[in-house]
Protein backbone atom coordinates (compact mmCIF):
# COMPACT_ATOMS: atom_id res chain seq x y z
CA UNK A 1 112.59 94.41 98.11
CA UNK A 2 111.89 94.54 94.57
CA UNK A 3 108.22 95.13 92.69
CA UNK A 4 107.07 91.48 92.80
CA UNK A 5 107.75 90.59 96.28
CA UNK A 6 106.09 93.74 97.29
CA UNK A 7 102.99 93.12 95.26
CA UNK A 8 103.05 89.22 96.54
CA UNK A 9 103.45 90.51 100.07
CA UNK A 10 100.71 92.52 99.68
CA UNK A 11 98.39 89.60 97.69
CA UNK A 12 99.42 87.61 101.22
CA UNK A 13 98.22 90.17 103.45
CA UNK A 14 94.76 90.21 101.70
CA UNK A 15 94.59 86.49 101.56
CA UNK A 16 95.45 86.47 105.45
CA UNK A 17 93.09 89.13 106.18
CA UNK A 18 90.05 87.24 104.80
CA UNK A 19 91.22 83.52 105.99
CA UNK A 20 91.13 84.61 109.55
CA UNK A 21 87.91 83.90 111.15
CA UNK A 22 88.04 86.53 113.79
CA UNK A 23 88.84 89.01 111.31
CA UNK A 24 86.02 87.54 109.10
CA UNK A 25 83.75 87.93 111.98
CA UNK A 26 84.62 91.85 112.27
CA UNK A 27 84.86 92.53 108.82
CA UNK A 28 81.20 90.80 108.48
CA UNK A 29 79.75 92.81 111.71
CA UNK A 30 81.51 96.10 109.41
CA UNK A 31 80.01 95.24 106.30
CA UNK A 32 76.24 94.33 107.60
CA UNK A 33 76.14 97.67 109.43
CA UNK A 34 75.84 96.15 113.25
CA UNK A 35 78.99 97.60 113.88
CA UNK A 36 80.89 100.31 112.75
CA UNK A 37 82.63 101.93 116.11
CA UNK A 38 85.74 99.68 117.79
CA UNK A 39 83.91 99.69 121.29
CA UNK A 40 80.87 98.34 119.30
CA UNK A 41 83.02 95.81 117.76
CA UNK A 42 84.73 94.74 121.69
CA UNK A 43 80.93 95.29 123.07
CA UNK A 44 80.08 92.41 120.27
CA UNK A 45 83.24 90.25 120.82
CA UNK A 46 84.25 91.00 124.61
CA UNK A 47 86.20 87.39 124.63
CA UNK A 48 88.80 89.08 122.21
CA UNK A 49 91.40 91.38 124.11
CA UNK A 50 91.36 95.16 122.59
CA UNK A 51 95.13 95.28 121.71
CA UNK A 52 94.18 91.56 119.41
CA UNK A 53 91.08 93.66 118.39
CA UNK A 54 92.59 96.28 117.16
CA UNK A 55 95.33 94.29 115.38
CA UNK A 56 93.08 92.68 113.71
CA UNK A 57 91.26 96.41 112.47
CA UNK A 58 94.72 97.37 111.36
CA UNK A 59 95.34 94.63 109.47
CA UNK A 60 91.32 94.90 107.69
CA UNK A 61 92.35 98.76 107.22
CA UNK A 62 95.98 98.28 105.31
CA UNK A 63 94.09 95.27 102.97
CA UNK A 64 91.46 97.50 102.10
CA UNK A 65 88.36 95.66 103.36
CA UNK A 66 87.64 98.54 105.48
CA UNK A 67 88.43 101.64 106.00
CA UNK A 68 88.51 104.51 108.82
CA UNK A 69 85.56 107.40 108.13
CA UNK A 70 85.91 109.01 111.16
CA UNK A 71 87.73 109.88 114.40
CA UNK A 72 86.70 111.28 117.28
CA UNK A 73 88.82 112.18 120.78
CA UNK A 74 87.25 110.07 123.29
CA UNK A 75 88.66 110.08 126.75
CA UNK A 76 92.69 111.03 125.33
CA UNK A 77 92.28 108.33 123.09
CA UNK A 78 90.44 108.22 119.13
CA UNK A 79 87.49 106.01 118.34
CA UNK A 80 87.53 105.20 114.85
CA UNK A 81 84.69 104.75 112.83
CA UNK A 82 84.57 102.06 110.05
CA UNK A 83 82.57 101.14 107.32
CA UNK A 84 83.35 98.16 104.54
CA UNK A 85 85.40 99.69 101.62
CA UNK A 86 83.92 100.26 98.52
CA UNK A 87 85.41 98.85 95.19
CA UNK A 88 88.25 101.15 93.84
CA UNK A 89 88.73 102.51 90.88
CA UNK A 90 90.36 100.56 87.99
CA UNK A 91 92.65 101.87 85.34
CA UNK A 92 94.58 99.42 83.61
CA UNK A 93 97.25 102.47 83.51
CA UNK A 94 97.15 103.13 86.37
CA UNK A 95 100.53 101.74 88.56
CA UNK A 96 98.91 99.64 91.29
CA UNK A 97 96.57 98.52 89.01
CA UNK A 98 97.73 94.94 89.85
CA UNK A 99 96.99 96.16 93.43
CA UNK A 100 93.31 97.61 92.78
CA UNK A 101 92.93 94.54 90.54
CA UNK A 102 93.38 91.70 93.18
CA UNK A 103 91.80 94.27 95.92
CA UNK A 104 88.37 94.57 93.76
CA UNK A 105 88.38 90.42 93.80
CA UNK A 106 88.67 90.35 97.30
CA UNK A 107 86.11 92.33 97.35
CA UNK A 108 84.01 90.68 95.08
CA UNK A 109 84.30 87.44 97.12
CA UNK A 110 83.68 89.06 100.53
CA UNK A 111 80.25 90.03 98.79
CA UNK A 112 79.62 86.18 98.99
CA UNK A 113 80.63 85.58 102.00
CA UNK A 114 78.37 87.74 103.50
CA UNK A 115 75.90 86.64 101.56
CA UNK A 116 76.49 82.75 103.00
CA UNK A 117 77.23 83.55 106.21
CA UNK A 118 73.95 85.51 106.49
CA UNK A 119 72.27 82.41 104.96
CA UNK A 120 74.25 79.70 107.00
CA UNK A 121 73.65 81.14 110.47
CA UNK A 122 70.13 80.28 109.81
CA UNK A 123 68.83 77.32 111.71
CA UNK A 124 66.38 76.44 108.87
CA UNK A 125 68.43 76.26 105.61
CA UNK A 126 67.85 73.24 103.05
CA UNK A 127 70.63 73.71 100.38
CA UNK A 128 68.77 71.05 98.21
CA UNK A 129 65.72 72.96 98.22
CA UNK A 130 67.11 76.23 98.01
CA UNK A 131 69.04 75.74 94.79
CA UNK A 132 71.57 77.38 96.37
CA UNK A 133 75.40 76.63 95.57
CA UNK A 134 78.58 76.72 93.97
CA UNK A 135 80.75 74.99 91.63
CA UNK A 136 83.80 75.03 89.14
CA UNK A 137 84.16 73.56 85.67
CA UNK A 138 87.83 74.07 84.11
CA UNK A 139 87.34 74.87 80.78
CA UNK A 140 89.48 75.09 77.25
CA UNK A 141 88.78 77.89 75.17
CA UNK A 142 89.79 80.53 72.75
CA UNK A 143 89.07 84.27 73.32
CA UNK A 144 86.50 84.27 70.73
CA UNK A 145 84.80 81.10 71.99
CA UNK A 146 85.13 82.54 75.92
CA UNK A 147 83.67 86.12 74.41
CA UNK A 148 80.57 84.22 72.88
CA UNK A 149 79.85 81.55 76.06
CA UNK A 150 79.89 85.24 77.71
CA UNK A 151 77.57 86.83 75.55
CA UNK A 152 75.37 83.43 75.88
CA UNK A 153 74.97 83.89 79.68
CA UNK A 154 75.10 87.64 79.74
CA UNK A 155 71.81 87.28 77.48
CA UNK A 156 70.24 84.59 80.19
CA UNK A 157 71.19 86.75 82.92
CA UNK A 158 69.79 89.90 81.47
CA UNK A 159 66.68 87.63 80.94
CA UNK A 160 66.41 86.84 84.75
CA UNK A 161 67.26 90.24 86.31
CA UNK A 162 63.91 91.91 84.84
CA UNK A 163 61.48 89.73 86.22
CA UNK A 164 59.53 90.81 88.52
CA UNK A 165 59.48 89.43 92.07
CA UNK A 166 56.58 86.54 92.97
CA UNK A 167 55.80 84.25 95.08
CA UNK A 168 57.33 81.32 93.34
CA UNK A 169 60.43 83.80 92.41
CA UNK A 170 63.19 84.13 95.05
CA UNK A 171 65.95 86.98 94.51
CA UNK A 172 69.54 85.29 94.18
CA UNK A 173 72.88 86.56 93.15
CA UNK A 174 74.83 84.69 90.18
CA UNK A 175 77.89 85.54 90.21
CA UNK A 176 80.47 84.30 87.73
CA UNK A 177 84.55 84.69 88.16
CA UNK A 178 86.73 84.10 84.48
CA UNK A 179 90.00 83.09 86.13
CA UNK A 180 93.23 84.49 84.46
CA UNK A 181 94.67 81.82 81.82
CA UNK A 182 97.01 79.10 83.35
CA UNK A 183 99.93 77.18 81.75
């Protein structure tokens, strides 16, 4: 198998591991901190058999939205300990950058997941009112007119992030994705 097919196999794996709702569900209970132990996770989620469970823990671990802190001997078996992985370090020389690259993204959305999940399990949610949302606007420009629309909204956004909490002020997250340039 050459380079490519090796770094698309491993894109797929990341893609799969974040499309699949139980694993979403684990990853989530990881990531908010109710869970961290695997016989927390089966104590949560007793409807899922342990060998699926811990499938779907090996397949969060080799993706990199988790990863294994600890293990303790428990009975002549190991309990692992888990915790939501932190964003790697990126070096464009580095020779999985592509790797880190597309792992850091995944990341990056997971971040908003949580975020709507946590807001979408609520029984009491009014999108309209919130001014919560999402959206995409394909765009034409040139580096130096992408570089100053940045600037523009880096400026707003700086604007934003030092005021000061009050009643009429709710904290959000912006977030803001450039995607790569297509043909």
């Amino acid at each position: 198998m050459d380079d490519a097919n090796g770094k698309r196999d491993l894109f797929k794996h990341m893609v799969e591991c974040i499309s699949n709702p139980i694993r979403l569900q684990f990853y989530l209970a990881i990531q908010n901190g109710s869970c961290s132990k695997a016989s927390e996770i089966h104590s949560k989620y007793p409807d899922v058999p342990r060998a699926t469970m811990y499938r779907h823990l090996n397949h969060l671990t080799k993706c990199g939205l988790i990863q294994v802190i600890d293990e303790t001997k428990k009975r002549g078996s190991v309990e692992r300990t888990y915790v939501a992985a932190k964003a790697l370090d990126l070096s464009v020389d580095s020779p999985d950058f592509n790797e880190r690259y597309f792992s850091m993204f995944i990341q990056y959305i997971m971040e908003f997941v949580v975020l709507f999940h946590n807001h979408c399990i609520r029984p009491d949610i009014n999108v309209l009112e919130e001014k919560s949302g999402f959206s995409m606007a394909p765009i034409y420009a040139s580096d130096e007119e992408l570089e100053e629309a940045m600037e523009k909204i880096g400026s707003i956004i700086q604007e934003l992030m030092v005021s000061v909490p009050t009643e009429s002020r709710k904290r959000r997250t912006i977030g803001m994705i450039i995607s790569p340039p297509s043909d």
